[in-house]
C-alpha atoms as a PDB file:
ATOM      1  CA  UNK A   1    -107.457  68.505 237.526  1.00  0.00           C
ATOM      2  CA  UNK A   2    -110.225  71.026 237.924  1.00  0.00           C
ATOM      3  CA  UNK A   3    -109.570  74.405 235.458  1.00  0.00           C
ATOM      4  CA  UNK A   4    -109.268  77.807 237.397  1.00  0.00           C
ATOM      5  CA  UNK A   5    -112.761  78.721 235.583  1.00  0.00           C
ATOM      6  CA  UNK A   6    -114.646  75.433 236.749  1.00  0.00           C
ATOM      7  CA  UNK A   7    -113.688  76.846 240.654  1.00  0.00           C
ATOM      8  CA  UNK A   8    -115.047  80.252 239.663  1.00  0.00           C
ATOM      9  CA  UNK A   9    -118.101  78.791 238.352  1.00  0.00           C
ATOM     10  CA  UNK A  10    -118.577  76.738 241.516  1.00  0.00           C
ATOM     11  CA  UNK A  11    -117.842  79.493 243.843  1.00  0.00           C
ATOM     12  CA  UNK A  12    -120.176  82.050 242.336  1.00  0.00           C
ATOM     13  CA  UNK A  13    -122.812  79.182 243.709  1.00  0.00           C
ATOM     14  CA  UNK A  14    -121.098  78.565 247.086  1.00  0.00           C
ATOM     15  CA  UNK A  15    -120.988  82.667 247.745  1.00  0.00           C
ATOM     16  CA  UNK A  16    -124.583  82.781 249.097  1.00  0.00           C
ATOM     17  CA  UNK A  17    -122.987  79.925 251.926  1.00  0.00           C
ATOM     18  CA  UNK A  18    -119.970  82.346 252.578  1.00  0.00           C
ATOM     19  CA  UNK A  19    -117.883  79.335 251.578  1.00  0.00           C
ATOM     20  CA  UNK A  20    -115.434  78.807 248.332  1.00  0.00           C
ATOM     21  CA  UNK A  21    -113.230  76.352 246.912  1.00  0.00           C
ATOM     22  CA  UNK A  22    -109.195  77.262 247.269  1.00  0.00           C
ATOM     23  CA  UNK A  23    -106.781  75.499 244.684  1.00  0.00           C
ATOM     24  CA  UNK A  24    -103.551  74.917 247.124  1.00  0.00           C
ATOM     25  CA  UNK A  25    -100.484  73.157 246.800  1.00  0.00           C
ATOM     26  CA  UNK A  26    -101.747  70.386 248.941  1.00  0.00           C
ATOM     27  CA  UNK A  27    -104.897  70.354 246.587  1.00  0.00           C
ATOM     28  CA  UNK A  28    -108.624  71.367 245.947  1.00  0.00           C
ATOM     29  CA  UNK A  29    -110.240  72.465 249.661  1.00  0.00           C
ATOM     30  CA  UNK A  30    -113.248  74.131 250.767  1.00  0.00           C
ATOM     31  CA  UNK A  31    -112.821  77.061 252.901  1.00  0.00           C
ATOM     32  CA  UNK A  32    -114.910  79.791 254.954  1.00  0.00           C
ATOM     33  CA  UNK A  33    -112.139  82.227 255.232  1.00  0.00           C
ATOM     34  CA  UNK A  34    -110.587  80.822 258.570  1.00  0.00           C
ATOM     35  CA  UNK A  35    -110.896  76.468 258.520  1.00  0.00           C
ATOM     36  CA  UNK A  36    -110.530  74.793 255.572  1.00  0.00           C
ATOM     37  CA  UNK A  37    -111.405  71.214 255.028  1.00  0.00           C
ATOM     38  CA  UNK A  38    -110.160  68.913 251.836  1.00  0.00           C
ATOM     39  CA  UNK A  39    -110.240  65.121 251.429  1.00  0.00           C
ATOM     40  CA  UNK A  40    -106.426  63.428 251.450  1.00  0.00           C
ATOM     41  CA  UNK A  41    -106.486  59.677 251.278  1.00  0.00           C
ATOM     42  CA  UNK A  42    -102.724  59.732 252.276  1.00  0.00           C
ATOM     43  CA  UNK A  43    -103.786  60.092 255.775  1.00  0.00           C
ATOM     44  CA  UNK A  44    -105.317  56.307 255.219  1.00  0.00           C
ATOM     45  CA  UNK A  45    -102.097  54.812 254.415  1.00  0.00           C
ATOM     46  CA  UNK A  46    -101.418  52.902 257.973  1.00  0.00           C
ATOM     47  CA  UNK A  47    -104.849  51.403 257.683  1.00  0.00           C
ATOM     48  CA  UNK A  48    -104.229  50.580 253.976  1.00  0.00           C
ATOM     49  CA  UNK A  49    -101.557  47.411 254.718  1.00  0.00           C
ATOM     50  CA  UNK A  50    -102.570  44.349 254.065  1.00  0.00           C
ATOM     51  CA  UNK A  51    -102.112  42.961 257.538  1.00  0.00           C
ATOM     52  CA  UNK A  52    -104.944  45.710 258.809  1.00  0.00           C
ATOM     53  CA  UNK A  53    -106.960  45.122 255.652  1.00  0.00           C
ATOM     54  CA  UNK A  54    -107.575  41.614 256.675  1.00  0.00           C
ATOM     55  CA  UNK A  55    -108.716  42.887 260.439  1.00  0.00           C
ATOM     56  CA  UNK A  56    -111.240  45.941 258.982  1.00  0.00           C
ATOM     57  CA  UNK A  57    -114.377  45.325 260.095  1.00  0.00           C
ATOM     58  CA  UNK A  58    -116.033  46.874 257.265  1.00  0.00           C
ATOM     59  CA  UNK A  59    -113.938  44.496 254.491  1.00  0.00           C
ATOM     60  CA  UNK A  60    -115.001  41.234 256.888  1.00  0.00           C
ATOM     61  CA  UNK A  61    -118.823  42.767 255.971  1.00  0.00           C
ATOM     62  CA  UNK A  62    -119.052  43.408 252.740  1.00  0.00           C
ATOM     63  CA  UNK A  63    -116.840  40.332 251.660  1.00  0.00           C
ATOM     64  CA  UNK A  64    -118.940  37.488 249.806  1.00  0.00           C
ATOM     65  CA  UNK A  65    -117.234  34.261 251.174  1.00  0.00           C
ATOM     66  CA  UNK A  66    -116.925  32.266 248.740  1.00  0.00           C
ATOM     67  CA  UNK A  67    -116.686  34.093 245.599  1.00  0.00           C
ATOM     68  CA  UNK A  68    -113.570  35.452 244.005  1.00  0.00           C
ATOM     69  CA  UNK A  69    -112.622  39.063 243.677  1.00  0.00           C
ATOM     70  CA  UNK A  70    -112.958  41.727 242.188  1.00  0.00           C
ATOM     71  CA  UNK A  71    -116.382  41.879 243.676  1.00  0.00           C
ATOM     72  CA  UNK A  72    -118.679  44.642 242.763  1.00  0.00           C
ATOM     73  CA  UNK A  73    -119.173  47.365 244.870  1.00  0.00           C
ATOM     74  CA  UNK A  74    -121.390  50.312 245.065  1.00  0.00           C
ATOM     75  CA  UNK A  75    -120.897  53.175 247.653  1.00  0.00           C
ATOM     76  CA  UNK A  76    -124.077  54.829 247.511  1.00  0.00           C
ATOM     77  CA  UNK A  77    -123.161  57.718 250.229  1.00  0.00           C
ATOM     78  CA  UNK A  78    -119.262  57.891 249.105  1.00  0.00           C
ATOM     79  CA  UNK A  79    -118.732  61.404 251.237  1.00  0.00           C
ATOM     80  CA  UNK A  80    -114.839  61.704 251.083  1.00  0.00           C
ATOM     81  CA  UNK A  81    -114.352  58.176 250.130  1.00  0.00           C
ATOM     82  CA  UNK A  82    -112.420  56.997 253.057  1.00  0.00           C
ATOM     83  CA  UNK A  83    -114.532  53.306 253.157  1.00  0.00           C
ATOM     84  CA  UNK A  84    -114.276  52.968 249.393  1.00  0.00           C
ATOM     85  CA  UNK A  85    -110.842  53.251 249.453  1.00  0.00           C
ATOM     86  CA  UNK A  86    -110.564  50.347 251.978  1.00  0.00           C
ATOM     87  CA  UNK A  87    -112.777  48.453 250.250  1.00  0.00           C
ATOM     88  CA  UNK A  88    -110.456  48.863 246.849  1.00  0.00           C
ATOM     89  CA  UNK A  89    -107.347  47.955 249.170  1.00  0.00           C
ATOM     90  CA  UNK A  90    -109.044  45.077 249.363  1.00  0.00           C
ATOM     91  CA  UNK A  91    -109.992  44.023 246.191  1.00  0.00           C
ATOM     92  CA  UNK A  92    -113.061  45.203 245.660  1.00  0.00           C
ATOM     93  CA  UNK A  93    -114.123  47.130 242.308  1.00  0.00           C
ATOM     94  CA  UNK A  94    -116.124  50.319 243.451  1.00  0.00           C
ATOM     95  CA  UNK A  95    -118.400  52.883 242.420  1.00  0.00           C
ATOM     96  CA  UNK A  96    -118.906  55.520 244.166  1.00  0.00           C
ATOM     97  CA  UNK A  97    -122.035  58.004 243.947  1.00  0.00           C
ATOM     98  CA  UNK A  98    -121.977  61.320 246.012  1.00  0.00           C
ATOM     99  CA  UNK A  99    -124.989  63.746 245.545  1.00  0.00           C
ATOM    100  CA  UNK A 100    -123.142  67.051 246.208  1.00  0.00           C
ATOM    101  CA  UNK A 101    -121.344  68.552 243.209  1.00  0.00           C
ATOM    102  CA  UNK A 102    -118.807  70.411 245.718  1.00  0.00           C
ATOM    103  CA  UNK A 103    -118.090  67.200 247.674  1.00  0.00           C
ATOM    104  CA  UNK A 104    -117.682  65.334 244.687  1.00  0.00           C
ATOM    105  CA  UNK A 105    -115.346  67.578 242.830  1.00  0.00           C
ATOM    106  CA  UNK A 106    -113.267  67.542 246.252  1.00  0.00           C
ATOM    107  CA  UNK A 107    -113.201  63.944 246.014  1.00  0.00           C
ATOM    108  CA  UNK A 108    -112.056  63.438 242.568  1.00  0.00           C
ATOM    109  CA  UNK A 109    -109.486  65.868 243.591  1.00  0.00           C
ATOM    110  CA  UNK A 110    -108.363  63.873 245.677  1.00  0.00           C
ATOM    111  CA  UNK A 111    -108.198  60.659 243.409  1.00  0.00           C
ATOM    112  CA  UNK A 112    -106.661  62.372 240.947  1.00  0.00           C
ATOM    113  CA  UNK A 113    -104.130  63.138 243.630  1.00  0.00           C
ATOM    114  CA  UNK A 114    -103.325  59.655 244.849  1.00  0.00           C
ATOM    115  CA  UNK A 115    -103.495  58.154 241.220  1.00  0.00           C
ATOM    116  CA  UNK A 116     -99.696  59.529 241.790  1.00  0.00           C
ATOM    117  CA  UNK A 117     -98.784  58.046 245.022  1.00  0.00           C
ATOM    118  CA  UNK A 118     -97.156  54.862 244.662  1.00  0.00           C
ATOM    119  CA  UNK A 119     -98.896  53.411 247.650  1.00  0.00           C
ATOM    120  CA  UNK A 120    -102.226  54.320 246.759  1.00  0.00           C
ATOM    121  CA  UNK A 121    -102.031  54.131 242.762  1.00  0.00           C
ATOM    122  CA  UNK A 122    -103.750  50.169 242.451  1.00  0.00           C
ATOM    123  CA  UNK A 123    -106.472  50.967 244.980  1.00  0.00           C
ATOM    124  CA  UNK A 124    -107.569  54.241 243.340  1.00  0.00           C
ATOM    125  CA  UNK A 125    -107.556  52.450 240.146  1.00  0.00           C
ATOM    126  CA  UNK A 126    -110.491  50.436 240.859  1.00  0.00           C
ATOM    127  CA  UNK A 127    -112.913  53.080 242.088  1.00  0.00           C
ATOM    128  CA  UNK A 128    -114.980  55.163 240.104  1.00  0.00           C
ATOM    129  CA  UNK A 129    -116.670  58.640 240.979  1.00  0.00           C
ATOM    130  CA  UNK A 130    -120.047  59.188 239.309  1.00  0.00           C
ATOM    131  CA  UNK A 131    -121.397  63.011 240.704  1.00  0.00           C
ATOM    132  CA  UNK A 132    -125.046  61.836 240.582  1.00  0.00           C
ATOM    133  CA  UNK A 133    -128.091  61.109 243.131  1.00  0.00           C
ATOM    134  CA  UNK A 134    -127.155  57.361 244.309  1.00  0.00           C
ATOM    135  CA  UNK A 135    -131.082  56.588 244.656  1.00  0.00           C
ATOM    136  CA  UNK A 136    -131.588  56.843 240.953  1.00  0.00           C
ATOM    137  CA  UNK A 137    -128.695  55.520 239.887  1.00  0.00           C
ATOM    138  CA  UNK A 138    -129.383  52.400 241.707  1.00  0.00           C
ATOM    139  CA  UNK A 139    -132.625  52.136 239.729  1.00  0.00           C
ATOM    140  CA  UNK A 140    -131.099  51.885 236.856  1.00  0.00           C
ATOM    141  CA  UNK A 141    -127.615  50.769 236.874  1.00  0.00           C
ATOM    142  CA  UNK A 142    -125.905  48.640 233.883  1.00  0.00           C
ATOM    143  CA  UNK A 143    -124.907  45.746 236.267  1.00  0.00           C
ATOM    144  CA  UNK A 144    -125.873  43.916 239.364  1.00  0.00           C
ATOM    145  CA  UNK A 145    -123.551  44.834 241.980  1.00  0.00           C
ATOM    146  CA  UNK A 146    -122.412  42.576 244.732  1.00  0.00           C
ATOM    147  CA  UNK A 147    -122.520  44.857 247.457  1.00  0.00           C
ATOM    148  CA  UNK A 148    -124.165  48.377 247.975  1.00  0.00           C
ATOM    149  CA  UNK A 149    -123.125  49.724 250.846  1.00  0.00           C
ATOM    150  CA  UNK A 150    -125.070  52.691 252.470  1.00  0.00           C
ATOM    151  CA  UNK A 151    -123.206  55.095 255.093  1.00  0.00           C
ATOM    152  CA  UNK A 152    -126.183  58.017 255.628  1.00  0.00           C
ATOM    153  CA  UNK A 153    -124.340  59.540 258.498  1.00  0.00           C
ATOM    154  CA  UNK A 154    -121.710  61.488 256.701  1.00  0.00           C
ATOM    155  CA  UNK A 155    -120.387  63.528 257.563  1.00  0.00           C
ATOM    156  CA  UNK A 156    -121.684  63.845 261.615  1.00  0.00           C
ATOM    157  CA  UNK A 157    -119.477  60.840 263.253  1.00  0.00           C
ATOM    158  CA  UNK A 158    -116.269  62.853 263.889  1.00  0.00           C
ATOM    159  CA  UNK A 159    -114.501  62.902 267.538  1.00  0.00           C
ATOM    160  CA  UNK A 160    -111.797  65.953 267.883  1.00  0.00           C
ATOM    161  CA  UNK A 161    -113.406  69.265 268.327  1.00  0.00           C
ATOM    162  CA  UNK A 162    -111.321  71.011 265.370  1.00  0.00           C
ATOM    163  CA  UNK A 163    -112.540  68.116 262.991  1.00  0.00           C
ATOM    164  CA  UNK A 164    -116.243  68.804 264.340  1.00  0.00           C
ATOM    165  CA  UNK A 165    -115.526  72.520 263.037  1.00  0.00           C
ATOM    166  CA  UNK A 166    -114.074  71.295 260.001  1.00  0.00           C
ATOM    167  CA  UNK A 167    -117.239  69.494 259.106  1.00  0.00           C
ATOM    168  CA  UNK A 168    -119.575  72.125 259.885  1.00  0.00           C
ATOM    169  CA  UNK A 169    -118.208  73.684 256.583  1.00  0.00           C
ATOM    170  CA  UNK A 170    -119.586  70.543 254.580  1.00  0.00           C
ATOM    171  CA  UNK A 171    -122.629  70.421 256.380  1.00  0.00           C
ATOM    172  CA  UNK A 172    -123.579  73.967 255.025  1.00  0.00           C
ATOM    173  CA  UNK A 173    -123.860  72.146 251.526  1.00  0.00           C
ATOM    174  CA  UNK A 174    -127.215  70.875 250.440  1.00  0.00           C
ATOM    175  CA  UNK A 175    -128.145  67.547 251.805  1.00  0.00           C
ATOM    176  CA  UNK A 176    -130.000  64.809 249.621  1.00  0.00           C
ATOM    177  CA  UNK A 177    -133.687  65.087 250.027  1.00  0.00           C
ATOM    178  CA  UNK A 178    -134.061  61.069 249.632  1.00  0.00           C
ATOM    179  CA  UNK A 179    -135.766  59.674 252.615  1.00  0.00           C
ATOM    180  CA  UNK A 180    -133.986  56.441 254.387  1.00  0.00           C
ATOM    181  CA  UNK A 181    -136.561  54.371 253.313  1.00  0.00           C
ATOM    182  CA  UNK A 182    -135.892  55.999 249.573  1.00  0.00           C
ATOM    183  CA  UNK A 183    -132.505  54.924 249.987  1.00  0.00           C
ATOM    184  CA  UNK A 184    -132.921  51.601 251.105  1.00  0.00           C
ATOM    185  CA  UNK A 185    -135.056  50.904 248.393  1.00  0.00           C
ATOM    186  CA  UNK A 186    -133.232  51.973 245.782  1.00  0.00           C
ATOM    187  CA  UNK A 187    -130.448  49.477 247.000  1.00  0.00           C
ATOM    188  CA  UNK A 188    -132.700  46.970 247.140  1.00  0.00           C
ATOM    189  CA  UNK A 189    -133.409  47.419 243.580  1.00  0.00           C
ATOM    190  CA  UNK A 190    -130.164  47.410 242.405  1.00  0.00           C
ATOM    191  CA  UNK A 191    -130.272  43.506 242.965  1.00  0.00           C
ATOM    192  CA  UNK A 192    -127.088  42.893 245.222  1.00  0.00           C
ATOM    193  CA  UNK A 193    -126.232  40.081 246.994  1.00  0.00           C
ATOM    194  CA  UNK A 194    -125.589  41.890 249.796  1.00  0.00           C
ATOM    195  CA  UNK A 195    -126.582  45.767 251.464  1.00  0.00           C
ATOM    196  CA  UNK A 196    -123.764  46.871 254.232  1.00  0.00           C
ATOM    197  CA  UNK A 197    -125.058  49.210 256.582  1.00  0.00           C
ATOM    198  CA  UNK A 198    -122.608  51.804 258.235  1.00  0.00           C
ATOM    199  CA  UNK A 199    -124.656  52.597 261.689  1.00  0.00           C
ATOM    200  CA  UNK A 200    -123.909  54.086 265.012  1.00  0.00           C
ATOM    201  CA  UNK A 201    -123.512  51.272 267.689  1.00  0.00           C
ATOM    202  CA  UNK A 202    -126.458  51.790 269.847  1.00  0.00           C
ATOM    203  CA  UNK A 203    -128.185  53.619 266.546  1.00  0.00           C
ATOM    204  CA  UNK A 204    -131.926  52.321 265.039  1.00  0.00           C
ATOM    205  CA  UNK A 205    -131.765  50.133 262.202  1.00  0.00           C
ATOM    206  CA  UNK A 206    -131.947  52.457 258.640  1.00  0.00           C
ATOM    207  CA  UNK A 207    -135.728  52.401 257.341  1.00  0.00           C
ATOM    208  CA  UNK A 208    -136.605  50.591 260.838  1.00  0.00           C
ATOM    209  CA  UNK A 209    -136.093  47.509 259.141  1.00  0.00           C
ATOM    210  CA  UNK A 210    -134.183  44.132 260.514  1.00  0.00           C
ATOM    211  CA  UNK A 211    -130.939  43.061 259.181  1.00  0.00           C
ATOM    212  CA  UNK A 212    -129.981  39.372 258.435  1.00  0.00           C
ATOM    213  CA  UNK A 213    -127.251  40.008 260.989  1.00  0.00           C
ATOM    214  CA  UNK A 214    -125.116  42.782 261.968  1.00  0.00           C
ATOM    215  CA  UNK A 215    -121.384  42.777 262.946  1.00  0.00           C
ATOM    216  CA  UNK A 216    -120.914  44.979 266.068  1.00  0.00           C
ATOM    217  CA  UNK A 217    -117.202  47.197 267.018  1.00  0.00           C
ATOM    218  CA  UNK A 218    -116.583  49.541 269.811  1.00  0.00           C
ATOM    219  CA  UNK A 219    -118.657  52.456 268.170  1.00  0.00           C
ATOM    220  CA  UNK A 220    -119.786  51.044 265.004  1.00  0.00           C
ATOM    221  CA  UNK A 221    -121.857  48.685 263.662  1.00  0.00           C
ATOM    222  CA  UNK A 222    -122.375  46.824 260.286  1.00  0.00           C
ATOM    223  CA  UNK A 223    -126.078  45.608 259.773  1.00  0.00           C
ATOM    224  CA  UNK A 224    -125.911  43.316 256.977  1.00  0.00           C
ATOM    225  CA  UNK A 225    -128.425  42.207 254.714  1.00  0.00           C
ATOM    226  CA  UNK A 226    -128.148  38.821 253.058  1.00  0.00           C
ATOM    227  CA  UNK A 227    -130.424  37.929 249.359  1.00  0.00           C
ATOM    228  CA  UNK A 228    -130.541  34.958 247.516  1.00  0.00           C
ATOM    229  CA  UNK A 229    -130.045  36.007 243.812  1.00  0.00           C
ATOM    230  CA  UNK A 230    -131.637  34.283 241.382  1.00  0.00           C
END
């Protein structure tokens, strides 16, 4: 858990923002004084059973058919971690890279958190936070992944008003300066089998560039690109 000092250290940064990090009972959240926002995977449980596992769209993209799990998995935009934590209900062994120290120390709060919740215990234990910039990392990671998967909309696909508000608090925080085409890139030179694309529906392509094939829902879509390793 993060000390009381480590909060005052990150708040003295996050005063020029008029925001600050609150240890509560519920956990670590980041506050302006009247919302508050803090990442809680217990909110994920319903979608967490293996019945709706086997129905995500996002686990029926990423999945290598053929090959056995654990496959490797990086999250190169983790955010709060909600997709990760799908994708390790699954099976999947994940690492997850988020650019912004105060996001990231919210979501290892938050794993830290569920590493004592019965139902969420197995899942957390195969995903790993690293609190670095994803498009160097992937340029020089010690393995060859199976699947990076690259979500560059966080955090501005939310629906309810209040959550919209909520958000506006994160989106205060300094955004990566890494270009789509950086980020695509970078995943490309990580040597996966596979990139997963989070986009919106009727949204471009990421870097402008053409998918293998793309798996299409009611609001979301997964473009998919497919590599032959050698």
């Amino acid at each position: 858990m993060i000390s009381e000092s480590k909060i005052n250290e990150y708040n003295t940064k996050l005063a020029k923002l008029e925001l600050a990090l609150e240890s509560t009972d519920q956990g670590l959240c980041l506050t302006d004084g009247k919302l508050q926002i803090m990442a809680d995977f217990r909110e994920m449980l319903p979608r967490l059973k293996q019945s709706n596992l086997q129905r995500e769209m996002l686990v029926k993209a990423a999945r290598i058919k053929g090959q056995e799990m654990p496959q490797t998995l990086v999250d190169a935009t983790a955010g709060f971690g909600e997709d990760s934590l799908i994708l390790a209900a699954a099976g999947f062994e994940v690492r997850l890279y988020e650019f912004d120290e105060i996001i990231a120390v919210l979501l290892q709060d938050c794993l830290d958190r569920a590493k004592d919740i019965p139902e969420l215990k197995d899942a957390v234990s195969r995903m790993t936070l690293c609190c670095q910039d994803s498009v160097e990392a992937m340029k020089k990671l010690d393995f060859k992944p199976d699947i990076v998967l690259l979500d560059p909309m966080f955090p501005a696909r939310q629906k309810s008003a209040l959550i919209k508000k909520k958000f506006q608090l994160i989106q205060r925080l300094e955004s990566p300066c890494s270009t789509e085409e950086e980020l695509l890139d970078a995943a490309i030179a990580a040597d996966p089998k596979r990139i997963v694309i989070k986009r919106p529906l009727k949204g471009p392509y990421l870097a402008e560039r053409k998918p293998s094939y793309s798996l299409e829902g009611k609001a979301i879509r997964y473009d998919c690109f497919v590599f032959a390793r050698k």
